[in-house]
C-alpha atoms as a PDB file:
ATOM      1  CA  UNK A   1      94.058  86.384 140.165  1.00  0.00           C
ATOM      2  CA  UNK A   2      91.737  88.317 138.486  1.00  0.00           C
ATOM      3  CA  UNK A   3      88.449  89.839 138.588  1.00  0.00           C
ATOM      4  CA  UNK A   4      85.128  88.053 136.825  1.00  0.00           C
ATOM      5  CA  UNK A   5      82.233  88.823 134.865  1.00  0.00           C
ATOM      6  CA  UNK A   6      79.054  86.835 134.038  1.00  0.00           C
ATOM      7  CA  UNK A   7      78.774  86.627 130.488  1.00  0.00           C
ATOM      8  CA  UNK A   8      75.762  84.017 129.840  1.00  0.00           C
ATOM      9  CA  UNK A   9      75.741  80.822 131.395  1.00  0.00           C
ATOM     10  CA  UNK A  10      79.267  81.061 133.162  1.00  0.00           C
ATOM     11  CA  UNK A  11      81.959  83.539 134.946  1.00  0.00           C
ATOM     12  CA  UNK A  12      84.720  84.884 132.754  1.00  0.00           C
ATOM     13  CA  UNK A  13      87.507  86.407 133.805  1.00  0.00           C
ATOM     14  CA  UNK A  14      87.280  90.646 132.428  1.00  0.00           C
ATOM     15  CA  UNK A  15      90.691  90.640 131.058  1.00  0.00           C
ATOM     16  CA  UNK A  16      90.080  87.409 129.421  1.00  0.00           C
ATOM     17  CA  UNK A  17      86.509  88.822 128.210  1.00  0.00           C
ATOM     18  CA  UNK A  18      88.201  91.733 126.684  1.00  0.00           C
ATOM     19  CA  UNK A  19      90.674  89.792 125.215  1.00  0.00           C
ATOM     20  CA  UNK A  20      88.328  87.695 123.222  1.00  0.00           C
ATOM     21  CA  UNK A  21      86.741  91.442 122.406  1.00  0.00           C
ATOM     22  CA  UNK A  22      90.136  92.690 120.882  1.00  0.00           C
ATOM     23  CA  UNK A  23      90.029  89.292 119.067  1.00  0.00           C
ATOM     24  CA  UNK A  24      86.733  89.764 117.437  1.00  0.00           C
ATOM     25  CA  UNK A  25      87.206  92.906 116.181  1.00  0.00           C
ATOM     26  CA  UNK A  26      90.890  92.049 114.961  1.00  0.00           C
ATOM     27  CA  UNK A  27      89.640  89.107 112.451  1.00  0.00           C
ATOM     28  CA  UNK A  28      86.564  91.452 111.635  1.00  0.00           C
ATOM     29  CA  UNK A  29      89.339  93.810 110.478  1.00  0.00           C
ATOM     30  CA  UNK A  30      91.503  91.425 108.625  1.00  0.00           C
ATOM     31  CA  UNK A  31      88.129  89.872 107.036  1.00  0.00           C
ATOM     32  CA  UNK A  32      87.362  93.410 105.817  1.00  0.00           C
ATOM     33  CA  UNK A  33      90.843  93.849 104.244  1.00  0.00           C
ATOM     34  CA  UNK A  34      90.856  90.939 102.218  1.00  0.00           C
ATOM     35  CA  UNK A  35      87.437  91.735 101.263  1.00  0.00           C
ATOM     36  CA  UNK A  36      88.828  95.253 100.023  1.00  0.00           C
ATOM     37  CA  UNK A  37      91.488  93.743  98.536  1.00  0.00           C
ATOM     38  CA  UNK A  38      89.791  91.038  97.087  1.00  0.00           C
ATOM     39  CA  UNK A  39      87.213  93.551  95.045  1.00  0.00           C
ATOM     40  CA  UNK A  40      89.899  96.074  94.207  1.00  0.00           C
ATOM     41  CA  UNK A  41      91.764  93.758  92.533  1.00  0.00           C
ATOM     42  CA  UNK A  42      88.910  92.757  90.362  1.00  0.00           C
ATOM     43  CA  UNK A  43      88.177  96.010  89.939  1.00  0.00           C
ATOM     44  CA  UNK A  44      91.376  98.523  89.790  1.00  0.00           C
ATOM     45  CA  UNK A  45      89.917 101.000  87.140  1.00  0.00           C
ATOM     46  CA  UNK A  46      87.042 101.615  89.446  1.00  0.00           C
ATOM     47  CA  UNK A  47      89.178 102.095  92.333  1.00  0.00           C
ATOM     48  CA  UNK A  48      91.310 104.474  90.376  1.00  0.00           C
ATOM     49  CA  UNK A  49      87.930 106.474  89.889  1.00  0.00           C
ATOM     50  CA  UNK A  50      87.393 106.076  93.251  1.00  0.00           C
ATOM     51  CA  UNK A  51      90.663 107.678  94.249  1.00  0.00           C
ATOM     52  CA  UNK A  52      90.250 110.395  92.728  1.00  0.00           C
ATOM     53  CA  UNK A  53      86.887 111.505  93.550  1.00  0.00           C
ATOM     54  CA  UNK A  54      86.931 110.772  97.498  1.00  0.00           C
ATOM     55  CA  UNK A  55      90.305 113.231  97.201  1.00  0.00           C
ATOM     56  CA  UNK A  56      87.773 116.047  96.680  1.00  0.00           C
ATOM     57  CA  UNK A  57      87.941 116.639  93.024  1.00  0.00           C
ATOM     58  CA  UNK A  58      84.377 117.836  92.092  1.00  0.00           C
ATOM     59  CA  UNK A  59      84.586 116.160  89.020  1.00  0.00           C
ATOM     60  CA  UNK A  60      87.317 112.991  87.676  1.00  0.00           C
ATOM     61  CA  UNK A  61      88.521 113.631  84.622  1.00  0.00           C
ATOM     62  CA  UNK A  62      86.561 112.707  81.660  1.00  0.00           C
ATOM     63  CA  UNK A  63      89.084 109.776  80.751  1.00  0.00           C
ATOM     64  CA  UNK A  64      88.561 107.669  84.186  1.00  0.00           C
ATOM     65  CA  UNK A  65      84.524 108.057  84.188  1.00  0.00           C
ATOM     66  CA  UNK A  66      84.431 105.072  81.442  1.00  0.00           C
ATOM     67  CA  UNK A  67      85.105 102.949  84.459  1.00  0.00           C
ATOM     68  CA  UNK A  68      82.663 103.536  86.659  1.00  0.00           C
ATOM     69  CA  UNK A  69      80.350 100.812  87.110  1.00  0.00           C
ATOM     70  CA  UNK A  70      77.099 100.793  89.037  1.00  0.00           C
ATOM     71  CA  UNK A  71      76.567 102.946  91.892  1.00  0.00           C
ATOM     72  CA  UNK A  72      75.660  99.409  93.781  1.00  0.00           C
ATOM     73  CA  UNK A  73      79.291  98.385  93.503  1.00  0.00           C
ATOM     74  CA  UNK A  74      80.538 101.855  94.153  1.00  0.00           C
ATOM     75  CA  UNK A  75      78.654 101.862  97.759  1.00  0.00           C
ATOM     76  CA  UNK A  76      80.263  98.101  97.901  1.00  0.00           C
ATOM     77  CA  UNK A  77      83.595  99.528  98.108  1.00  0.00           C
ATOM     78  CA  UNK A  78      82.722 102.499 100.618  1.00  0.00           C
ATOM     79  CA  UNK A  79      80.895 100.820 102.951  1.00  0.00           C
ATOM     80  CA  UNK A  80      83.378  98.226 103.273  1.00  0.00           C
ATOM     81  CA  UNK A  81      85.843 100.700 103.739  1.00  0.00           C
ATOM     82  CA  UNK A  82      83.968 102.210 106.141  1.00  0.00           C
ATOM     83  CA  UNK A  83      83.556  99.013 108.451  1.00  0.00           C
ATOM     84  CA  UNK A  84      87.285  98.338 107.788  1.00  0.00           C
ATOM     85  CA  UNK A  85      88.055 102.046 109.303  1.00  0.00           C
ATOM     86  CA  UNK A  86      85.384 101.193 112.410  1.00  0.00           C
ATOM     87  CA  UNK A  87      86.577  97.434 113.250  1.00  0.00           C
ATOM     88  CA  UNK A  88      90.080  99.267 113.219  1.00  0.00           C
ATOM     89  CA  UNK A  89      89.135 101.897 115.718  1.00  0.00           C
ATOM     90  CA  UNK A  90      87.161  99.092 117.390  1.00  0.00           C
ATOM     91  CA  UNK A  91      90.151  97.129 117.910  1.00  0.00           C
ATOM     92  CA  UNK A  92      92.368  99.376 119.325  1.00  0.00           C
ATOM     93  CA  UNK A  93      89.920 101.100 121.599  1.00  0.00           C
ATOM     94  CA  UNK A  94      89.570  97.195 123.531  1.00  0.00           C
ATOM     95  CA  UNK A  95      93.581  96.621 123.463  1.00  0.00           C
ATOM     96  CA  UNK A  96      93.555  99.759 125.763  1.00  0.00           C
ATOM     97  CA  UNK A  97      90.304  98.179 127.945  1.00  0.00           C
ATOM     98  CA  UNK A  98      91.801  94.959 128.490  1.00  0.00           C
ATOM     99  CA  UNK A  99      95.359  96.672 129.101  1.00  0.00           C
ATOM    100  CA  UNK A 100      93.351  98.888 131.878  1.00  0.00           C
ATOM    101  CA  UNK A 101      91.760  96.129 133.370  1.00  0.00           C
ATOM    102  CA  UNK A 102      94.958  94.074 133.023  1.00  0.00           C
ATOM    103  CA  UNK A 103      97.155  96.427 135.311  1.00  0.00           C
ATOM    104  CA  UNK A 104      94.451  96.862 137.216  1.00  0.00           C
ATOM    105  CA  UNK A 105      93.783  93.216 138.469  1.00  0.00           C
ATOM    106  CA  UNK A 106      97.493  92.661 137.962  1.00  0.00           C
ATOM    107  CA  UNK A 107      98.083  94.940 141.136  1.00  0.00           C
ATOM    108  CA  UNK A 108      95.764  93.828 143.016  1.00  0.00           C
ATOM    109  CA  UNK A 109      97.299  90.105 142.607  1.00  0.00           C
ATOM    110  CA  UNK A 110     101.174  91.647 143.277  1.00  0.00           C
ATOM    111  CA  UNK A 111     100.126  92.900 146.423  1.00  0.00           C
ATOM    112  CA  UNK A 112      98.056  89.747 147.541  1.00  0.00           C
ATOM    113  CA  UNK A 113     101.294  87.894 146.327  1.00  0.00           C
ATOM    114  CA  UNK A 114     104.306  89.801 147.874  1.00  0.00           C
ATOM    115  CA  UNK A 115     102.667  92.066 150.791  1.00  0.00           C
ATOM    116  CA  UNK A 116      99.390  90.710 152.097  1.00  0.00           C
ATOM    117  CA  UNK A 117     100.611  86.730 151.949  1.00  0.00           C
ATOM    118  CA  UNK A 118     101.107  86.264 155.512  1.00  0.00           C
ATOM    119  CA  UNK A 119      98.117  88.948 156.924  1.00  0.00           C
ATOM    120  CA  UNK A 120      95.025  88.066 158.885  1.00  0.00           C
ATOM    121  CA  UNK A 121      92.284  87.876 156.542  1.00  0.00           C
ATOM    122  CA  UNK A 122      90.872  90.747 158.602  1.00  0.00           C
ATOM    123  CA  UNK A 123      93.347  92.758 158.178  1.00  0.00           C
ATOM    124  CA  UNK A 124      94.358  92.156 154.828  1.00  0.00           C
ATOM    125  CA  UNK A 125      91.027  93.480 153.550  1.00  0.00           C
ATOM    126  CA  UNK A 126      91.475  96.946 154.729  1.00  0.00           C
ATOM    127  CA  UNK A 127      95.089  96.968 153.300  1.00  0.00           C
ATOM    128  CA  UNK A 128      94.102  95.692 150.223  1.00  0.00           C
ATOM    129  CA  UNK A 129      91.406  98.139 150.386  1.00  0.00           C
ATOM    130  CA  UNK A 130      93.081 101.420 151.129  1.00  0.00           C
ATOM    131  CA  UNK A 131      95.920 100.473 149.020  1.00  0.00           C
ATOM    132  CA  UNK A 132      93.655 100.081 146.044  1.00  0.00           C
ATOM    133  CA  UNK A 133      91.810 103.471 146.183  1.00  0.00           C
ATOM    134  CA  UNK A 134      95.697 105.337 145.826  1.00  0.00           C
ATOM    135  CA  UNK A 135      95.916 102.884 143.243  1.00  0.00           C
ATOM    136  CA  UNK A 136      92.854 103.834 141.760  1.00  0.00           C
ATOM    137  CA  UNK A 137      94.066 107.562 141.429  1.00  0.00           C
ATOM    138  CA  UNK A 138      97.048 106.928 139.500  1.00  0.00           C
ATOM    139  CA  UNK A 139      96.903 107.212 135.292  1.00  0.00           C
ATOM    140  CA  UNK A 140      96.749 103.998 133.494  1.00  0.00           C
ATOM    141  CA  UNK A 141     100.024 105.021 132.058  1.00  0.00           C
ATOM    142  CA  UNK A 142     101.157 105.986 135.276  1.00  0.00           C
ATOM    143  CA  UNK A 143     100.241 102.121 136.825  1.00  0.00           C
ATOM    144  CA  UNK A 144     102.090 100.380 134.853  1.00  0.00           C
ATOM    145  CA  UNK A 145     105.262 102.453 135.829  1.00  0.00           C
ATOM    146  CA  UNK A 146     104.687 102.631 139.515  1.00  0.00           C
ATOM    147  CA  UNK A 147     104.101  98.591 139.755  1.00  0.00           C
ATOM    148  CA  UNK A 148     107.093  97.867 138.329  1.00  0.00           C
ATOM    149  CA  UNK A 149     109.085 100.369 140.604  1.00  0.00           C
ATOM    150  CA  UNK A 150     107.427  99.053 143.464  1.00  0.00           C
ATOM    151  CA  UNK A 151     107.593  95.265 142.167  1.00  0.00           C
ATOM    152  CA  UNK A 152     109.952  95.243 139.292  1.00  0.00           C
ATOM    153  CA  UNK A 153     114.045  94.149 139.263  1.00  0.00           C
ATOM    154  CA  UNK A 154     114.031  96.709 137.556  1.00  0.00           C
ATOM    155  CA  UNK A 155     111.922  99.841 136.046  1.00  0.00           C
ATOM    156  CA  UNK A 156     110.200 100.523 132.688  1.00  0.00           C
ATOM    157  CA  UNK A 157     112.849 101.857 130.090  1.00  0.00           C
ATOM    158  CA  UNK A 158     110.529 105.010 128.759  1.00  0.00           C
ATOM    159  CA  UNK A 159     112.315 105.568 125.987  1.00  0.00           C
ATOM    160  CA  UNK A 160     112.035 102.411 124.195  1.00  0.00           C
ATOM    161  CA  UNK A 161     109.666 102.325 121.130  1.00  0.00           C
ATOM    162  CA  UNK A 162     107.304  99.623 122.884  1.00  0.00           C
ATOM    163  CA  UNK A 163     106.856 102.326 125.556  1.00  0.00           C
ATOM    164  CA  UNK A 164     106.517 105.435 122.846  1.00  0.00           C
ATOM    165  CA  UNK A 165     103.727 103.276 121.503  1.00  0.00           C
ATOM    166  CA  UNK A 166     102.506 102.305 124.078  1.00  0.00           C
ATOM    167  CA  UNK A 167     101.473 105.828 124.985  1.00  0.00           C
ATOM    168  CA  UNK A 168     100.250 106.793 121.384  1.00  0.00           C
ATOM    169  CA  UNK A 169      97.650 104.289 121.677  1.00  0.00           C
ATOM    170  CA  UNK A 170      96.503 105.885 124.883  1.00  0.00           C
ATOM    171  CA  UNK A 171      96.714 109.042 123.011  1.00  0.00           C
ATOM    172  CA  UNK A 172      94.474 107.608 120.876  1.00  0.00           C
ATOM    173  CA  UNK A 173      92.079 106.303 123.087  1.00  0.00           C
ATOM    174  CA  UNK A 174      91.919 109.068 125.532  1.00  0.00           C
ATOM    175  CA  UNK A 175      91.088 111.437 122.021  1.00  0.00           C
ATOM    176  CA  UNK A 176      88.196 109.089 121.423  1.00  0.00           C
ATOM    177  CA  UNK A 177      86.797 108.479 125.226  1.00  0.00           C
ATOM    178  CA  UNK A 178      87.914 111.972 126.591  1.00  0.00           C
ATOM    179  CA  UNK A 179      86.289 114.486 123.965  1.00  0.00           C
ATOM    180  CA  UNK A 180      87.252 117.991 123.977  1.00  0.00           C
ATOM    181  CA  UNK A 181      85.178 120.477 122.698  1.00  0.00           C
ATOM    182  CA  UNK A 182      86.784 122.308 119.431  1.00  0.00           C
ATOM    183  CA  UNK A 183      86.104 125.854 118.963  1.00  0.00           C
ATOM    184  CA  UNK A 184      85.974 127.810 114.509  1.00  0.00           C
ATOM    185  CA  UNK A 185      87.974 131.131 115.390  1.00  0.00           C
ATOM    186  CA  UNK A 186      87.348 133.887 112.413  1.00  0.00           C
ATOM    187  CA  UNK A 187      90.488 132.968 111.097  1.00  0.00           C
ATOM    188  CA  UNK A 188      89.615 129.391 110.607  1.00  0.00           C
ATOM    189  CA  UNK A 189      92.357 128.185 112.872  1.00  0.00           C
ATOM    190  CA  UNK A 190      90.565 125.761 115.715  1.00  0.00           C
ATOM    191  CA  UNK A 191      91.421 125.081 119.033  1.00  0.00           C
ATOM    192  CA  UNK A 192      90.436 123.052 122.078  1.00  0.00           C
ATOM    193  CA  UNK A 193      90.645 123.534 125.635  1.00  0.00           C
ATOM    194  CA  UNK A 194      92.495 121.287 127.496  1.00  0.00           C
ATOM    195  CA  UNK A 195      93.376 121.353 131.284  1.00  0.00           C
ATOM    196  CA  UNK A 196      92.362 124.601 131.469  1.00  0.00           C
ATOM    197  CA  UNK A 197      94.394 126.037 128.651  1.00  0.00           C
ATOM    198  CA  UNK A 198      94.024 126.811 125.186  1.00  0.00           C
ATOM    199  CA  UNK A 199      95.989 124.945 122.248  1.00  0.00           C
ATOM    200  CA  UNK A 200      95.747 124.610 118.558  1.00  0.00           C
ATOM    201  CA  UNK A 201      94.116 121.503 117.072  1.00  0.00           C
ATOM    202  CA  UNK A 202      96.524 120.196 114.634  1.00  0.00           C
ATOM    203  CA  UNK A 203      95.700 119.517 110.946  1.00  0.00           C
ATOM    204  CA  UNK A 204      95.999 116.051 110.218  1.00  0.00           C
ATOM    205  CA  UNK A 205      97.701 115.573 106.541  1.00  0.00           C
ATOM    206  CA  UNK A 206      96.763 112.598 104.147  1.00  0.00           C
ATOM    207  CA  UNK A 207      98.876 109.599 104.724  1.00  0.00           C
ATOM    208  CA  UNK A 208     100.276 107.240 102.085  1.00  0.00           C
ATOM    209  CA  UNK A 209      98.878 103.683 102.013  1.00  0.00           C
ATOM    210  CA  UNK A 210      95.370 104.094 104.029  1.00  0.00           C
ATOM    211  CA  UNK A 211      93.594 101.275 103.746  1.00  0.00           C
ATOM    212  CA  UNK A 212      96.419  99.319 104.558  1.00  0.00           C
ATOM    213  CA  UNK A 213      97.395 101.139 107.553  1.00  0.00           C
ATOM    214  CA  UNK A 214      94.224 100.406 109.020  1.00  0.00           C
ATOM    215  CA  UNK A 215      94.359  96.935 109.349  1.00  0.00           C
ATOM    216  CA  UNK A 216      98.146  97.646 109.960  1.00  0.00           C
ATOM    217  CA  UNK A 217      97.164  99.933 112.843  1.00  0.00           C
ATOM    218  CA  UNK A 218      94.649  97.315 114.254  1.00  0.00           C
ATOM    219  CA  UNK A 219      97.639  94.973 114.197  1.00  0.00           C
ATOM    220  CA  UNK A 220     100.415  96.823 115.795  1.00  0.00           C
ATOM    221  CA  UNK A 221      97.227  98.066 118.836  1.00  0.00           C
ATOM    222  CA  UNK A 222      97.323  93.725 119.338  1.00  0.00           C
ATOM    223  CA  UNK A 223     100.807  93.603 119.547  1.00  0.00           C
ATOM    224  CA  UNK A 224     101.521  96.696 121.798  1.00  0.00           C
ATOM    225  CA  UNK A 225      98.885  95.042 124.112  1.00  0.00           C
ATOM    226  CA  UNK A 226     100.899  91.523 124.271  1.00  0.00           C
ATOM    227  CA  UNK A 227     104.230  92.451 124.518  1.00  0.00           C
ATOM    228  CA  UNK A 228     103.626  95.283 127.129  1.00  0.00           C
ATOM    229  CA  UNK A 229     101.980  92.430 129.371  1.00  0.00           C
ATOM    230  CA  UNK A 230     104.829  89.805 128.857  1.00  0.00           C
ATOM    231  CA  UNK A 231     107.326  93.238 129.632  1.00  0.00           C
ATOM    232  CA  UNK A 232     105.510  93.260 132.919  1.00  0.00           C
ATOM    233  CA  UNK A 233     105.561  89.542 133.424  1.00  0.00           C
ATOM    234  CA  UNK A 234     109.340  90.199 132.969  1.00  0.00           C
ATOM    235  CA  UNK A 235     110.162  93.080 135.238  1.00  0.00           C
ATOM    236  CA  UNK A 236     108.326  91.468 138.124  1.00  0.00           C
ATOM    237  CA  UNK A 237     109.801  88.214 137.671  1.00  0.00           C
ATOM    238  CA  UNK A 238     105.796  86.682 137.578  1.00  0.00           C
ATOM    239  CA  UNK A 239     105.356  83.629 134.997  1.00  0.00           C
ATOM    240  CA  UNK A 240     103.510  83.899 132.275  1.00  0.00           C
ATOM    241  CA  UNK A 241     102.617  79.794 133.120  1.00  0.00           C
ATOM    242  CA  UNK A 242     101.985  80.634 136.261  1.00  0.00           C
ATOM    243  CA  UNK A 243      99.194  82.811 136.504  1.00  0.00           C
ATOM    244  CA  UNK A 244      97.114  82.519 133.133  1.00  0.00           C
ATOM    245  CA  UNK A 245      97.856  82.775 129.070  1.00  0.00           C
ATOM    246  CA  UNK A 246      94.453  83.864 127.813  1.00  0.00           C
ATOM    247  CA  UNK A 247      95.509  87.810 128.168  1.00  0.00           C
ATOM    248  CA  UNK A 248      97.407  87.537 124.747  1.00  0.00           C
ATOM    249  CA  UNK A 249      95.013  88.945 121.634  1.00  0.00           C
ATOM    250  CA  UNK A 250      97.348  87.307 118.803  1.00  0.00           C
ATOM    251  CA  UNK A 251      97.513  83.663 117.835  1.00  0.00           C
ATOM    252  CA  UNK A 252     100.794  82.716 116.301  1.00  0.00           C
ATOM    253  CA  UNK A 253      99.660  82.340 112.928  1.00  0.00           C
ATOM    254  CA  UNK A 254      98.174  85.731 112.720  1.00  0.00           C
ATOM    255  CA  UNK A 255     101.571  87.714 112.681  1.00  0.00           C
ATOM    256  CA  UNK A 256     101.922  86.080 108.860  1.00  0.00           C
ATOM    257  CA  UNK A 257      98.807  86.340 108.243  1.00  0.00           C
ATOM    258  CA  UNK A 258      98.276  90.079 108.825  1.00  0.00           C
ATOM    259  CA  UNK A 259     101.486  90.785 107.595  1.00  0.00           C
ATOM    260  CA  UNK A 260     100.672  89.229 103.940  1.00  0.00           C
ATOM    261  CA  UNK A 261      97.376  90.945 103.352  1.00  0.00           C
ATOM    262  CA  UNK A 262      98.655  94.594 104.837  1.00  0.00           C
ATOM    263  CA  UNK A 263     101.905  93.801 102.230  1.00  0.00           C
ATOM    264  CA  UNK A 264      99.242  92.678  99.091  1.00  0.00           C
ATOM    265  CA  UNK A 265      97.295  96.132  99.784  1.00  0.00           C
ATOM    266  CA  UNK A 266     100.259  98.030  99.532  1.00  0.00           C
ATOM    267  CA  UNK A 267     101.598  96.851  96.318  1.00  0.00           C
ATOM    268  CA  UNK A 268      98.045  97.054  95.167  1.00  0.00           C
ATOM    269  CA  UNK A 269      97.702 100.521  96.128  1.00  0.00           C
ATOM    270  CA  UNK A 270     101.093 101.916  94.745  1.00  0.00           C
ATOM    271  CA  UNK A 271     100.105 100.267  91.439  1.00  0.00           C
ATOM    272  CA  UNK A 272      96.626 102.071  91.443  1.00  0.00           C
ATOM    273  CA  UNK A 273      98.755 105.449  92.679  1.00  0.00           C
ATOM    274  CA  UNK A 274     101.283 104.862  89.618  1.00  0.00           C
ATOM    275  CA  UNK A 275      98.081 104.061  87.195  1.00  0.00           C
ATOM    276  CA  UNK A 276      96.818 107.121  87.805  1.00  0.00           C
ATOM    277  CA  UNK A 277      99.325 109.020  85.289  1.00  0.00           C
ATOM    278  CA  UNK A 278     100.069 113.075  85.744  1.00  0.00           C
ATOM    279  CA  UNK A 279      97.877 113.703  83.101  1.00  0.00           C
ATOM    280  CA  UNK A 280      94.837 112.553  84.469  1.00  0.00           C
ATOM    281  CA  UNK A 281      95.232 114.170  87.754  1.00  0.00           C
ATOM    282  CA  UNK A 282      92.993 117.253  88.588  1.00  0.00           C
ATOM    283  CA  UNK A 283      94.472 120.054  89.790  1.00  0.00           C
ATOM    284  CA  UNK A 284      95.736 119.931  93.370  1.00  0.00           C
ATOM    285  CA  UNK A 285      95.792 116.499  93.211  1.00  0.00           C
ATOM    286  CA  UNK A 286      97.434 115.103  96.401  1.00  0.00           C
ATOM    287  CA  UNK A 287      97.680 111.200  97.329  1.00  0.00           C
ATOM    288  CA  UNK A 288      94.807 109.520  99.207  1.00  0.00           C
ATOM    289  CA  UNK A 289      96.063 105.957  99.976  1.00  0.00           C
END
């Protein structure tokens, strides 16, 4: 059914090799979480003082600097946040490779399946062949929607959340792959060009709860990826069985699993928010986590 790629000693499937990607960089995230977690909660002063100086105050009050430590521990806690922010990136960057290369091989199998199955060998290869290249031309985004009018009981429903998702983490990835040039007017407003016209880059405001949407974010990229391939499976009436089971990135324990270290963060981050009384905020104090 699909495509293969020589990693090593043996042929892989690329869907399946991206998979196992997604996977890697998924557990790196959750490892990096609990890590977080795990130091934070030994050390919640520090992180208070931690809080409050990455929000841009030039200098923490005078109360919180009894509890910094060592600068060693310090860069402890910011480079594993850092890693935690990469792995999460990481993560959902390959969900939207192996979705590509998914759809991808996935058409190429529907039409072997349902149009070419009683062709001539010869004749079937220049089918297959011219059919792919208008194929080829087509959005990923746009794929998945024309395979299951063409091959689907029925269509995509666009305005589900799966699908709204589904398209933010393209979004996302196109932002990352596809960079756009940003231009400083006078006025300190920027903007970016963008099929030919001009629009305003918009400011991106401090969300609640960071470092747990990050491994949150890595989570829901996994899950977007598996149920938008068992939709598919659906719609075209294909068995999951059938074909092959290795294009799913989450094990069944890891929905618990995630789940309990993304809820522990939170708790432990509204407790450091709530520490950090009114009184020992600097001015224009706003929330970080």
């Amino acid at each position: 059914m699909f495509g293969l790629l020589h990693t090593g000693d043996s042929y892989k499937s690329q869907t399946e090799y991206l998979v196992s990607c997604t996977q890697t960089y998924l557990k790196l995230c959750y490892g990096s979480a609990c890590e977080i977690y795990d130091l934070a909660l030994q050390n919640k002063q520090l992180v208070s003082f931690l809080m409050i100086k990455r929000d841009g105050a030039k200098s923490p009050p005078r109360k919180l600097e009894k509890y910094k430590k060592t600068d060693k521990l310090e860069d402890e806690i910011q480079e594993m946040y850092e890693e935690l922010v990469a792995h999460s990136c990481t993560t959902k960057l390959y969900a939207t490779f192996s979705l590509e290369s998914f759809i991808n091989a996935f058409t190429t199998y529907l039409i072997n399946q349902k149009i070419l199955n009683n062709v001539q060998d010869e004749v079937k290869e220049v089918i297959l062949h011219t059919i792919s290249r208008l194929y080829d031309k087509l959005s990923t985004l746009d794929k998945w929607e024309e395979i299951t009018h063409q091959f689907g009981q029925n269509r995509l429903n666009k305005s589900t959340v799966l699908w709204k998702r589904f398209c933010n983490l393209y979004n996302f990835r196109d932002n990352i792959v596809h960079d756009k040039p940003v231009f400083i007017l006078r006025t300190g407003d920027a903007i970016k060009i963008k099929k030919g016209m001009i629009a305003p880059v918009r400011r991106e405001e401090a969300e609640p709860s960071m470092i747990a949407r990050y491994i949150h974010d890595a989570y829901q990229a996994c899950k977007i990826h598996d149920d938008m391939i068992r939709k598919l499976y659906t719609i075209t009436g294909i068995s999951e069985e059938g074909t092959k089971t290795d294009f799913f990135v989450l094990p069944q324990n890891y929905h618990r699993k995630i789940k309990n270290v993304v809820k522990r963060l939170e708790e432990l981050e509204q407790e450091l928010r709530e520490s950090v009384t009114p009184s020992l905020k600097p001015e224009g104090y706003q929330e970080l986590m």
